[in-house]
Protein backbone atom coordinates (compact mmCIF):
# COMPACT_ATOMS: atom_id res chain seq x y z
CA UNK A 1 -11.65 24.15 6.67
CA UNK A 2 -12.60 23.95 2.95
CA UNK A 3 -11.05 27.16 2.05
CA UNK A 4 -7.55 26.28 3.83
CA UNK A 5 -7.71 23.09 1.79
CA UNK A 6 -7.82 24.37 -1.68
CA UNK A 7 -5.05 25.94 -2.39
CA UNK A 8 -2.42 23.84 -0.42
CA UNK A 9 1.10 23.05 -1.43
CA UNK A 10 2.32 19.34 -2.70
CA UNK A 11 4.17 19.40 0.54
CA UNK A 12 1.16 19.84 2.93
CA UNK A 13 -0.67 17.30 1.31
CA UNK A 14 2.22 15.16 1.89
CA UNK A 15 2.73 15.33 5.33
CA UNK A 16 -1.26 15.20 5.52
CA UNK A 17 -0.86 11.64 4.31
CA UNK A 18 2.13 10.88 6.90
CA UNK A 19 -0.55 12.01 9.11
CA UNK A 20 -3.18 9.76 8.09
CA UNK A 21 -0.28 6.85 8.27
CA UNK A 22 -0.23 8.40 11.71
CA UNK A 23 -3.77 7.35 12.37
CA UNK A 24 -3.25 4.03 10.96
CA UNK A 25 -0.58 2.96 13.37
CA UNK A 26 -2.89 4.49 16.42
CA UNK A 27 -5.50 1.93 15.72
CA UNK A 28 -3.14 -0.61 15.25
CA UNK A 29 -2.14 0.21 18.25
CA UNK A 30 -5.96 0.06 19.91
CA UNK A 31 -5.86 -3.15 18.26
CA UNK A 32 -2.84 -4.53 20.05
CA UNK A 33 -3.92 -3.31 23.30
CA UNK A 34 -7.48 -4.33 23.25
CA UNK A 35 -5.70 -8.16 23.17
CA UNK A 36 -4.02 -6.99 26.57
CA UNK A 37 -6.79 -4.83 28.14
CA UNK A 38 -10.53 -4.46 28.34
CA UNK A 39 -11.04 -1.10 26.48
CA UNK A 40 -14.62 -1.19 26.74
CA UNK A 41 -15.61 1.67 24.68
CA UNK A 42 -13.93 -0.07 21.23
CA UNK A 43 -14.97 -3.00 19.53
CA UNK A 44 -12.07 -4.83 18.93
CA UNK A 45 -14.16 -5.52 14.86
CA UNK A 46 -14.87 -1.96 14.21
CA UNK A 47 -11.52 -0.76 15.10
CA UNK A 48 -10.03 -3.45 12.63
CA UNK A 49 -12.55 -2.10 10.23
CA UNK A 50 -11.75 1.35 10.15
CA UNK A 51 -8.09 0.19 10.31
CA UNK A 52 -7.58 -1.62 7.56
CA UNK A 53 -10.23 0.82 5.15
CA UNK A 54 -7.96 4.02 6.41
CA UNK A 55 -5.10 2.39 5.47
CA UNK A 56 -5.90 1.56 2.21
CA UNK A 57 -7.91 4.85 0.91
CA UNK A 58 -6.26 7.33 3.52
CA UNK A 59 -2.56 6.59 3.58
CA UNK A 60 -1.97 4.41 0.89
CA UNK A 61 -3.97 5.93 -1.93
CA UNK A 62 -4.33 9.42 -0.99
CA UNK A 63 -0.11 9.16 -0.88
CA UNK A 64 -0.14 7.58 -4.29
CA UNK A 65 -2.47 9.95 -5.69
CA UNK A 66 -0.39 13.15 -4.87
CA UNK A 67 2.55 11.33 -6.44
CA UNK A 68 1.23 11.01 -9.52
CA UNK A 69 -0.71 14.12 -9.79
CA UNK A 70 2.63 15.85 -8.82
CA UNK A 71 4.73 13.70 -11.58
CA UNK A 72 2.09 14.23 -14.33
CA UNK A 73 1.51 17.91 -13.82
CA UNK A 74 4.95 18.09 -13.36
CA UNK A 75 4.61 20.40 -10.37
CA UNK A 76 7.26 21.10 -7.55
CA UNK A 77 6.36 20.27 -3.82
CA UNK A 78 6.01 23.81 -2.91
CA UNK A 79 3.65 24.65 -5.48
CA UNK A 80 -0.15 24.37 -5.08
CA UNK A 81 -1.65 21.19 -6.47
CA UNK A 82 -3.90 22.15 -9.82
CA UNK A 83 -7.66 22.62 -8.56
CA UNK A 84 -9.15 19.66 -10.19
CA UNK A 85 -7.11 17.32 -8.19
CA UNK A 86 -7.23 19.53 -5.38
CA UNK A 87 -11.13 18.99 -5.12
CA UNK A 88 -10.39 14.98 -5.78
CA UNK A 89 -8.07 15.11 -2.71
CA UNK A 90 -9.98 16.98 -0.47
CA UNK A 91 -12.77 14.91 -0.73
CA UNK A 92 -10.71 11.19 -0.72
CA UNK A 93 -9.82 12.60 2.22
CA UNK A 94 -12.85 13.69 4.05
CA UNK A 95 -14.63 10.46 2.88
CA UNK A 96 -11.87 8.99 4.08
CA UNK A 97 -11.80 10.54 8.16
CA UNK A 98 -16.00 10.21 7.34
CA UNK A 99 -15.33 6.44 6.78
CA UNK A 100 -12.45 6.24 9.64
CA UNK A 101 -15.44 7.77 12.44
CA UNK A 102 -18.27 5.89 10.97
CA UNK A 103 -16.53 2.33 11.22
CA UNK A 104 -14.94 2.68 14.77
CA UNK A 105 -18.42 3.90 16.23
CA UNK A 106 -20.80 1.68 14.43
CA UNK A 107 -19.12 -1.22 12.21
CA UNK A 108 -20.35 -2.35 8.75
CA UNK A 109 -24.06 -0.20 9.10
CA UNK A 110 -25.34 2.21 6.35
CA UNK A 111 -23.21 5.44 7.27
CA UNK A 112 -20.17 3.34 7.03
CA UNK A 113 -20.83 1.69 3.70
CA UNK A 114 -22.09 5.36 2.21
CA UNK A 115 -18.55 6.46 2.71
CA UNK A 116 -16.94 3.60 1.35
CA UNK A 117 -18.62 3.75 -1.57
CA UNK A 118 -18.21 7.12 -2.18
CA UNK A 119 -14.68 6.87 -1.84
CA UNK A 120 -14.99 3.93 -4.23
CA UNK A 121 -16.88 6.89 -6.82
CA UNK A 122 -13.56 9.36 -5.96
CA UNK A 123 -11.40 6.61 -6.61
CA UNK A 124 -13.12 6.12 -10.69
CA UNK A 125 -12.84 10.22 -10.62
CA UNK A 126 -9.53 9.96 -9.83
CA UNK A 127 -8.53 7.49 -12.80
CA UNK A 128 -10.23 9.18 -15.45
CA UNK A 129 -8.73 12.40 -14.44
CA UNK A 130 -5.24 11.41 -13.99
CA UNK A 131 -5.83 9.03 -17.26
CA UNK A 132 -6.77 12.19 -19.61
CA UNK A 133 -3.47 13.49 -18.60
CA UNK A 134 -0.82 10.54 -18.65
CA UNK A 135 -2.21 10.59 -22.79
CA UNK A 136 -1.09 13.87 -23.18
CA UNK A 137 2.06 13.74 -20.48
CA UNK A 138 6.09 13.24 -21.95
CA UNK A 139 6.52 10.33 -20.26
CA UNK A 140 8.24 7.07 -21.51
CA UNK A 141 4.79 4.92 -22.84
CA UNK A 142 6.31 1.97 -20.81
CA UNK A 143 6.17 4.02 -17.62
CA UNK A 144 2.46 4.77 -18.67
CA UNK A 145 1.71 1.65 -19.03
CA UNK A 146 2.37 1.37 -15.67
CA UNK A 147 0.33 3.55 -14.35
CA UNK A 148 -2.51 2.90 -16.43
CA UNK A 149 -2.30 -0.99 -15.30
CA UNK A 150 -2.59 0.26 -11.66
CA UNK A 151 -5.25 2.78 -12.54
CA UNK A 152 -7.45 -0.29 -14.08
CA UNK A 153 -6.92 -2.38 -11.43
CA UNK A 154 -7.76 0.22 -8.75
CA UNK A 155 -11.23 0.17 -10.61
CA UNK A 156 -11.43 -3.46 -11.33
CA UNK A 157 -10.83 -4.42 -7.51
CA UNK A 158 -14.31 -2.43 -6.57
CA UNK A 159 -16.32 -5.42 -8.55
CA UNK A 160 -14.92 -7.61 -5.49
CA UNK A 161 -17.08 -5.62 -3.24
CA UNK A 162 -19.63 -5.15 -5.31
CA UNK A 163 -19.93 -9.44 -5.63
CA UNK A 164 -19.96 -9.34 -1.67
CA UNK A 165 -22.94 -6.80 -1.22
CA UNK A 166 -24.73 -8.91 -4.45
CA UNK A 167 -23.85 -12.02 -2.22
CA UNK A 168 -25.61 -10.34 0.57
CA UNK A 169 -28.46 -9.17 -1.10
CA UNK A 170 -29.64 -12.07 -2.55
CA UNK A 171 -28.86 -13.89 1.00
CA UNK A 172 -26.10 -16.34 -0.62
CA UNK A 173 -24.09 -17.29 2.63
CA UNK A 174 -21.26 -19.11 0.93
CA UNK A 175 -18.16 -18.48 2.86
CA UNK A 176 -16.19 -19.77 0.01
CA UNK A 177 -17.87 -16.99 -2.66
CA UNK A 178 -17.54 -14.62 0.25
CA UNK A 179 -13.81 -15.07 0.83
CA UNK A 180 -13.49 -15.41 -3.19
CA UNK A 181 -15.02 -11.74 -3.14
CA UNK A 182 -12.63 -10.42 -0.49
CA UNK A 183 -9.28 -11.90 -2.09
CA UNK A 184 -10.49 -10.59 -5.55
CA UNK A 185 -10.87 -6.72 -4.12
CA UNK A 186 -7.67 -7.31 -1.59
CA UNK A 187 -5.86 -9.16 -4.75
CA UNK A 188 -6.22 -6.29 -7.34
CA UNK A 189 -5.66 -3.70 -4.75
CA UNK A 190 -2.58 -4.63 -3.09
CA UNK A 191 -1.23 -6.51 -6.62
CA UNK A 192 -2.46 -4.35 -8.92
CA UNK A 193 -3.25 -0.69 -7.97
CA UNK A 194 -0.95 -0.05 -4.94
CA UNK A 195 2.60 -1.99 -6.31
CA UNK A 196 1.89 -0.95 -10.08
CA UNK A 197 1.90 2.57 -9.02
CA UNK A 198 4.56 2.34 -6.75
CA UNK A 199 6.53 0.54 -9.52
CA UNK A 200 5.69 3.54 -12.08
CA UNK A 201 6.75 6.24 -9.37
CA UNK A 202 10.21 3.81 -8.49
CA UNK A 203 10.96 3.94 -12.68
CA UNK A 204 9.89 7.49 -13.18
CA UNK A 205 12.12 9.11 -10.17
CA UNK A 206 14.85 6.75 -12.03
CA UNK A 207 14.13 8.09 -15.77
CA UNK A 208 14.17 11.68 -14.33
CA UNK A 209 17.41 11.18 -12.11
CA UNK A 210 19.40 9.56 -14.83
CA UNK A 211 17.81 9.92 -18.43
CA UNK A 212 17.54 6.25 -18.39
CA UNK A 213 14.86 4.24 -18.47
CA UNK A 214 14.98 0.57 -17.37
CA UNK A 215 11.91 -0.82 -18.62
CA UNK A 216 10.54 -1.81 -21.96
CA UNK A 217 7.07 -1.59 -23.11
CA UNK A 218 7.31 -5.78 -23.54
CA UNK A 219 7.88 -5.68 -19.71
CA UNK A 220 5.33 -3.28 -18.90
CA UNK A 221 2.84 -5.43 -20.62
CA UNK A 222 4.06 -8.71 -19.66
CA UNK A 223 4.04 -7.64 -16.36
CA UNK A 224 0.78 -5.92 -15.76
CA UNK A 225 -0.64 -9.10 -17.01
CA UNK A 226 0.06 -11.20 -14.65
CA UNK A 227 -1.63 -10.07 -12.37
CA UNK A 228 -5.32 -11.18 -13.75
CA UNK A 229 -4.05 -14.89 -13.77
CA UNK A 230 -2.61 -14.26 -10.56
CA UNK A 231 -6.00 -13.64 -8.93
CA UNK A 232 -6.21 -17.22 -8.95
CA UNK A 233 -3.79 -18.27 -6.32
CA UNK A 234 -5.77 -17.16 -3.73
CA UNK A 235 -8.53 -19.39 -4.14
CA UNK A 236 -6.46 -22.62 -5.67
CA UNK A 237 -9.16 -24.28 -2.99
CA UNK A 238 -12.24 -23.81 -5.19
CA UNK A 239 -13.83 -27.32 -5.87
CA UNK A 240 -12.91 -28.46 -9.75
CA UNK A 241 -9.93 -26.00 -10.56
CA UNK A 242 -9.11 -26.92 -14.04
CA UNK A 243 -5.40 -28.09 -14.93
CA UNK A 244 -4.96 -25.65 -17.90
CA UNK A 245 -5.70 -22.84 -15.76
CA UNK A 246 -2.89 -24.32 -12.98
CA UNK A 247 -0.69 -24.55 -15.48
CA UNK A 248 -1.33 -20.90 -16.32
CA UNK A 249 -0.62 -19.91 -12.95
CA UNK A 250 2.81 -21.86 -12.73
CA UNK A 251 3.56 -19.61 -15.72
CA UNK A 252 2.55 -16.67 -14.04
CA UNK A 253 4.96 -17.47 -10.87
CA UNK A 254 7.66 -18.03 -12.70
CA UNK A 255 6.79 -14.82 -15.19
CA UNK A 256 6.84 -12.54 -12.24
CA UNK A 257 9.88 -13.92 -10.36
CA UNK A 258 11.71 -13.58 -13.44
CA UNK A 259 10.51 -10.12 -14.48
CA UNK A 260 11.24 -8.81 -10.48
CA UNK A 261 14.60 -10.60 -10.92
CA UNK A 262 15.47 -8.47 -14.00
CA UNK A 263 13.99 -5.20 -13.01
CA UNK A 264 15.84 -5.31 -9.46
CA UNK A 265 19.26 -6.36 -10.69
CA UNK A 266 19.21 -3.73 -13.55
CA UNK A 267 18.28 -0.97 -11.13
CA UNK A 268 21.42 -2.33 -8.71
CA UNK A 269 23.34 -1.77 -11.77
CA UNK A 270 22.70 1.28 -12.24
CA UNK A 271 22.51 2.87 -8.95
CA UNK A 272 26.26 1.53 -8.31
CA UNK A 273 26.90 3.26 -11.46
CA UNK A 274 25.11 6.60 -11.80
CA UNK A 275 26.11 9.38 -9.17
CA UNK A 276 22.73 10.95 -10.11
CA UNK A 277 21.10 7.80 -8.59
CA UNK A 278 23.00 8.19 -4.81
CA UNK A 279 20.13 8.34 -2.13
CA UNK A 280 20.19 9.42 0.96
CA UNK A 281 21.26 6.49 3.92
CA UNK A 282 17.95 6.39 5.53
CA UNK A 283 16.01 6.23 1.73
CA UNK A 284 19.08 3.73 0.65
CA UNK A 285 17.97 1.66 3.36
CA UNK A 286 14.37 1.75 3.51
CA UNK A 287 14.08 1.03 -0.41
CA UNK A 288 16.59 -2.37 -0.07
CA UNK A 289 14.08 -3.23 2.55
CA UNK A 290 11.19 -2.78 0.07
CA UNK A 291 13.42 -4.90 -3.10
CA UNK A 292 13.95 -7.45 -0.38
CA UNK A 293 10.08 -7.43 0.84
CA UNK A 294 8.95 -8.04 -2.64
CA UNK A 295 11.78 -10.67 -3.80
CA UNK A 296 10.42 -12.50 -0.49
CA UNK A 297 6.64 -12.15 -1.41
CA UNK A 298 7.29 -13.60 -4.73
CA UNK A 299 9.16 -16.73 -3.74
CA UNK A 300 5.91 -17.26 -0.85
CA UNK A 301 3.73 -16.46 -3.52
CA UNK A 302 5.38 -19.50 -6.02
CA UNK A 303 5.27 -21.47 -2.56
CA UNK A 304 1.90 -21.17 -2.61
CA UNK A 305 1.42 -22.65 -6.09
CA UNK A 306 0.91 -25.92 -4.33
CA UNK A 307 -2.55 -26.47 -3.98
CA UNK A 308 -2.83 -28.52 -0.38
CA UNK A 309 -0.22 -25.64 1.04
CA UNK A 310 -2.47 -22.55 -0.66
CA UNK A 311 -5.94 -24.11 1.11
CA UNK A 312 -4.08 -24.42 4.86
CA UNK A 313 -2.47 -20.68 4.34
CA UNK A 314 -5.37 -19.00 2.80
CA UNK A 315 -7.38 -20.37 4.80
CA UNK A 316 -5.40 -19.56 7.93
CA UNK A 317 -5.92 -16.22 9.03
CA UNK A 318 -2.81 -15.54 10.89
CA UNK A 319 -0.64 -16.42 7.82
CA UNK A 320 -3.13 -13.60 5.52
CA UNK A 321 -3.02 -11.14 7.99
CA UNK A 322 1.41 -11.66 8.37
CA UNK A 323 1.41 -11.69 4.19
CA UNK A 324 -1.24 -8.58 4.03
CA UNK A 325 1.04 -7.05 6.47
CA UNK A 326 4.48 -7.46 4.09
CA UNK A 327 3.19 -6.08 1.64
CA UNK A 328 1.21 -3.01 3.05
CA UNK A 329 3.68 -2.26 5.57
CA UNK A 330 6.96 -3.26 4.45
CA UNK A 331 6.24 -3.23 0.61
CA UNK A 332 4.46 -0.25 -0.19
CA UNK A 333 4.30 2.18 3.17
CA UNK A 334 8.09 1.97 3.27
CA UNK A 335 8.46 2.51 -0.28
CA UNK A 336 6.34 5.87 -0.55
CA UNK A 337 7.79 7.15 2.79
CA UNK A 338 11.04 6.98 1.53
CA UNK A 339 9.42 8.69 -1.91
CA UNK A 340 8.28 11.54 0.36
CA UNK A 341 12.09 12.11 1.39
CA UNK A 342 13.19 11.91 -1.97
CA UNK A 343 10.36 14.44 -3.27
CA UNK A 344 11.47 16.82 -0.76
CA UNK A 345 7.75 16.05 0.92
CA UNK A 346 9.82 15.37 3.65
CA UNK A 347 12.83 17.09 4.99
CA UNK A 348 15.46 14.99 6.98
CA UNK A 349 17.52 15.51 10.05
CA UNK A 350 19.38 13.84 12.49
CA UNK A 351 16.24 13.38 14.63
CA UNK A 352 13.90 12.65 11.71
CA UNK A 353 16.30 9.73 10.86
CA UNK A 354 15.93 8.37 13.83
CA UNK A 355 12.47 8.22 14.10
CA UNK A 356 13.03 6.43 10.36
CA UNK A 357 15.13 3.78 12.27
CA UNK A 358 13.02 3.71 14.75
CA UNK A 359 9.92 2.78 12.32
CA UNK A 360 11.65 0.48 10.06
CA UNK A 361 12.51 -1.26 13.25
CA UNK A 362 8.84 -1.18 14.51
CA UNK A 363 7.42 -2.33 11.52
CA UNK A 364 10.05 -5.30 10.89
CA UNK A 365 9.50 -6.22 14.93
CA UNK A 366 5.56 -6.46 13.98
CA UNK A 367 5.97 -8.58 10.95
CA UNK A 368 8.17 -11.37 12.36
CA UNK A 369 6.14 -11.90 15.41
CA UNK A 370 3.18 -11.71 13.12
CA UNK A 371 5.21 -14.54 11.31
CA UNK A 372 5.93 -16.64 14.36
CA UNK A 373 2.13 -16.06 15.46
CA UNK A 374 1.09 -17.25 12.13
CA UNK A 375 3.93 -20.79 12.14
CA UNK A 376 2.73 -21.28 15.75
CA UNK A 377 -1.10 -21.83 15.18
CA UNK A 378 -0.01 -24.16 11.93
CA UNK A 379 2.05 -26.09 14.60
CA UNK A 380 -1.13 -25.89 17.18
CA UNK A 381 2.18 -24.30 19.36
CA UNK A 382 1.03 -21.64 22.04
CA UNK A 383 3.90 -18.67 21.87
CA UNK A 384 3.76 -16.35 25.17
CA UNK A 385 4.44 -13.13 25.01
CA UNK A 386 3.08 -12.49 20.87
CA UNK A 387 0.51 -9.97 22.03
CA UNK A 388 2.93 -8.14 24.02
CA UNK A 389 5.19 -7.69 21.68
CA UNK A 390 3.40 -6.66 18.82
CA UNK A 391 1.68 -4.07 21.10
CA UNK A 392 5.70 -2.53 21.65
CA UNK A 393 6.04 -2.75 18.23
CA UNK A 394 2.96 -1.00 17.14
CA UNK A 395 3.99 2.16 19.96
CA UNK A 396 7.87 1.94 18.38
CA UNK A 397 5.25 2.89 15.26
CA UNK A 398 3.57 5.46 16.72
CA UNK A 399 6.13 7.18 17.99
CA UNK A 400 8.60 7.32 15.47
CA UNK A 401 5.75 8.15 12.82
CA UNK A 402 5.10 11.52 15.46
CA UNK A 403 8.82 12.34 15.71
CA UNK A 404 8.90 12.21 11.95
CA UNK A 405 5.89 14.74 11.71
CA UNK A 406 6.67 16.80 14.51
CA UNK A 407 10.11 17.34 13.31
CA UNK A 408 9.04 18.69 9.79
CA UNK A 409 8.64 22.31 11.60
CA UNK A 410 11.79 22.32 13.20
CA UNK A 411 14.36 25.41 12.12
CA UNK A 412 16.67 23.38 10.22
CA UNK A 413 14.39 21.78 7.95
CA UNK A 414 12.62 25.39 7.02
CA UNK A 415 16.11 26.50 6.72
CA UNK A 416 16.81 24.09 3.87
CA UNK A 417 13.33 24.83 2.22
CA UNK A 418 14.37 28.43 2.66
CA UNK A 419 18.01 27.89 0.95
């Protein structure tokens, strides 16, 4: 299995990750179902468990990872990805499936937290790898900027785990440094290492479509650090927050809204403008979905600036796991699915575009019932049906996600690869 993995294209690697994304929707879906039936043979934790870590170092960053490597190596899909990042894949993603098996059979033991810190070690490989070449690469320096931001933050979010097994070890049981530890690794991750890159990928395919870069180095900066400051909004409920450092986080809000507001409407511009910027319907569509995903995340996020609102939905778990699920699922899965079609990861076809539709629709099903879940148990309001529901939504995800896949061998799209 080693051997076949070592010298595989850009492509394969690719549609490995659509794979993995694969996986993630089938224990959402165990998930779902295990509200509706017994399923004795899963625990309804572990499965959430190896969920949620899957997601984050099997879909999301092994996806992210290829991007870059391809963009900095400057690599096409079909071509076999350099071996030093070969070995760095191959073994994100065997930690990865190790870490996926060892939390659905036996929770947070020792096997399970071996592989999850070794793909924490993979993870610092990765970023000193990648950062070695981004000094020597032609991009723009406020595109790697960018990159680097997300590369720092990847490693800074570890220390949140780290503060939870210190927490542990020295038997503090504070809930409130607990959660503080969880929001810091969740915070850096989902703010910081997963949109950062995803914003450096979005600029790059721009710069290299149209000669034109959108961002300044000013923005990179000012943007990238926001996102320390930022930390703080998810625990505005610590006991004795000081006023200087709430007024630093209505400056941040307002920072970010404004930055997103320029970025987005410049990149309108120009798409309406360039006819090297046209994308494909499905990608046209998936990517508004993203801009409009984020625009909404940021005016929830300046929502939350108010302290007595930021302690009820921070400390509501419905409302974290609907906002977790905006940005993982809407935010930054639809974003690099619709990269892989624009990368030619992906080919497209009438079927394959359907099963896009039939995602996007999935995945925007799951997050407003997750939304109406999380406005009912503010309300103390019972809504029937919620469970049900999400569990058709995460199948629409399942399947869709397998015609996608399966339809990557048909004849027409190895026709097009063919020419």
């Amino acid at each position: 299995m080693l051997k076949s993995l070592q010298n595989i294209s850009a492509k394969k690697w690719i549609i490995i990750s659509i794979v993995n994304f694969l996986i993630v929707g089938i224990f959402g879906l165990l998930m779902r179902l295990k509200f509706l039936y017994p399923l004795p043979y899963f625990d309804q934790k572990n499965l959430m468990h190896a969920h949620s870590h899957f997601a984050f170092s099997g879909w999301v960053t092994q996806a992210i990872m290829i991007y870059m490597i391809m963009m900095v190596t400057g690599i096409k899909v079909s071509d076999a990805i350099p071996k030093k990042y070969q070995n760095i894949l191959i073994c994100n993603f065997l930690g990865s499936i190790g870490m996926l098996i060892a939390f659905t059979i036996t929770g947070y033991a020792f096997l399970s937290i071996a592989f999850s810190f070794c793909i924490v070690l993979i993870s610092y490989w990765f970023a000193i790898s990648i950062w070695k070449d981004l000094n020597s690469s032609n991009l723009y320096k406020s595109i790697i900027i960018l990159f680097k931001a997300a590369l720092i933050y990847s490693i800074l979010s570890s220390f949140g785990t780290y503060g939870l097994v210190y927490l542990k070890v020295t038997h503090q049981l504070d809930p409130l440094k607990q959660l503080a530890s969880v929001y810091f690794y969740l915070h850096f991750q989902y703010n910081g290492w997963f949109f950062f890159s995803c914003l450096g990928l979005a600029n790059y395919w721009v710069f290299k479509n149209s000669g034109i870069t959108l961002i300044t180095e000013r923005f990179s900066w000012s943007y990238s650090l926001t996102v320390i400051p930022a930390y703080f909004l998810s625990v505005l409920w610590w006991k004795n927050f000081p006023s200087w450092l709430y007024i630093l986080l209505l400056v941040t809000v307002v920072l970010q809204i404004f930055l997103w507001y320029r970025f987005f409407s410049k990149l309108i511009s120009l798409k309406r403008a360039s006819q090297t910027l046209k994308l494909p319907d499905v990608v046209n569509l998936l990517w508004l979905c993203v801009g409009i995903a984020v625009s909404l995340k940021l005016v929830l996020q300046a929502i939350s600036i108010i302290p007595t609102l930021s302690q009820l939905v921070y400390g509501f778990r419905p409302i974290v796991i609907a906002y977790l699920h905006l940005v993982l699922l809407v935010i930054i899965s639809l974003f690099l699915l619709g990269y892989a079609f624009l990368s030619n990861g992906l080919g497209l076809n009438k079927m394959i575009k359907i099963g896009v539709y039939g995602l996007l629709i999935g995945i925007l099903l799951n997050e407003f019932i997750l939304m109406i879940q999380g406005i009912g148990g503010l309300l103390r309001i019972s809504i029937h049906g919620t469970h049900e529901t999400l569990g058709i939504a995460a199948l629409l995800i399942v399947i869709s996600l397998c015609i996608i896949i399966w339809k990557q061998k048909s004849r027409f799209i190895q026709r097009i690869e063919h020419g």
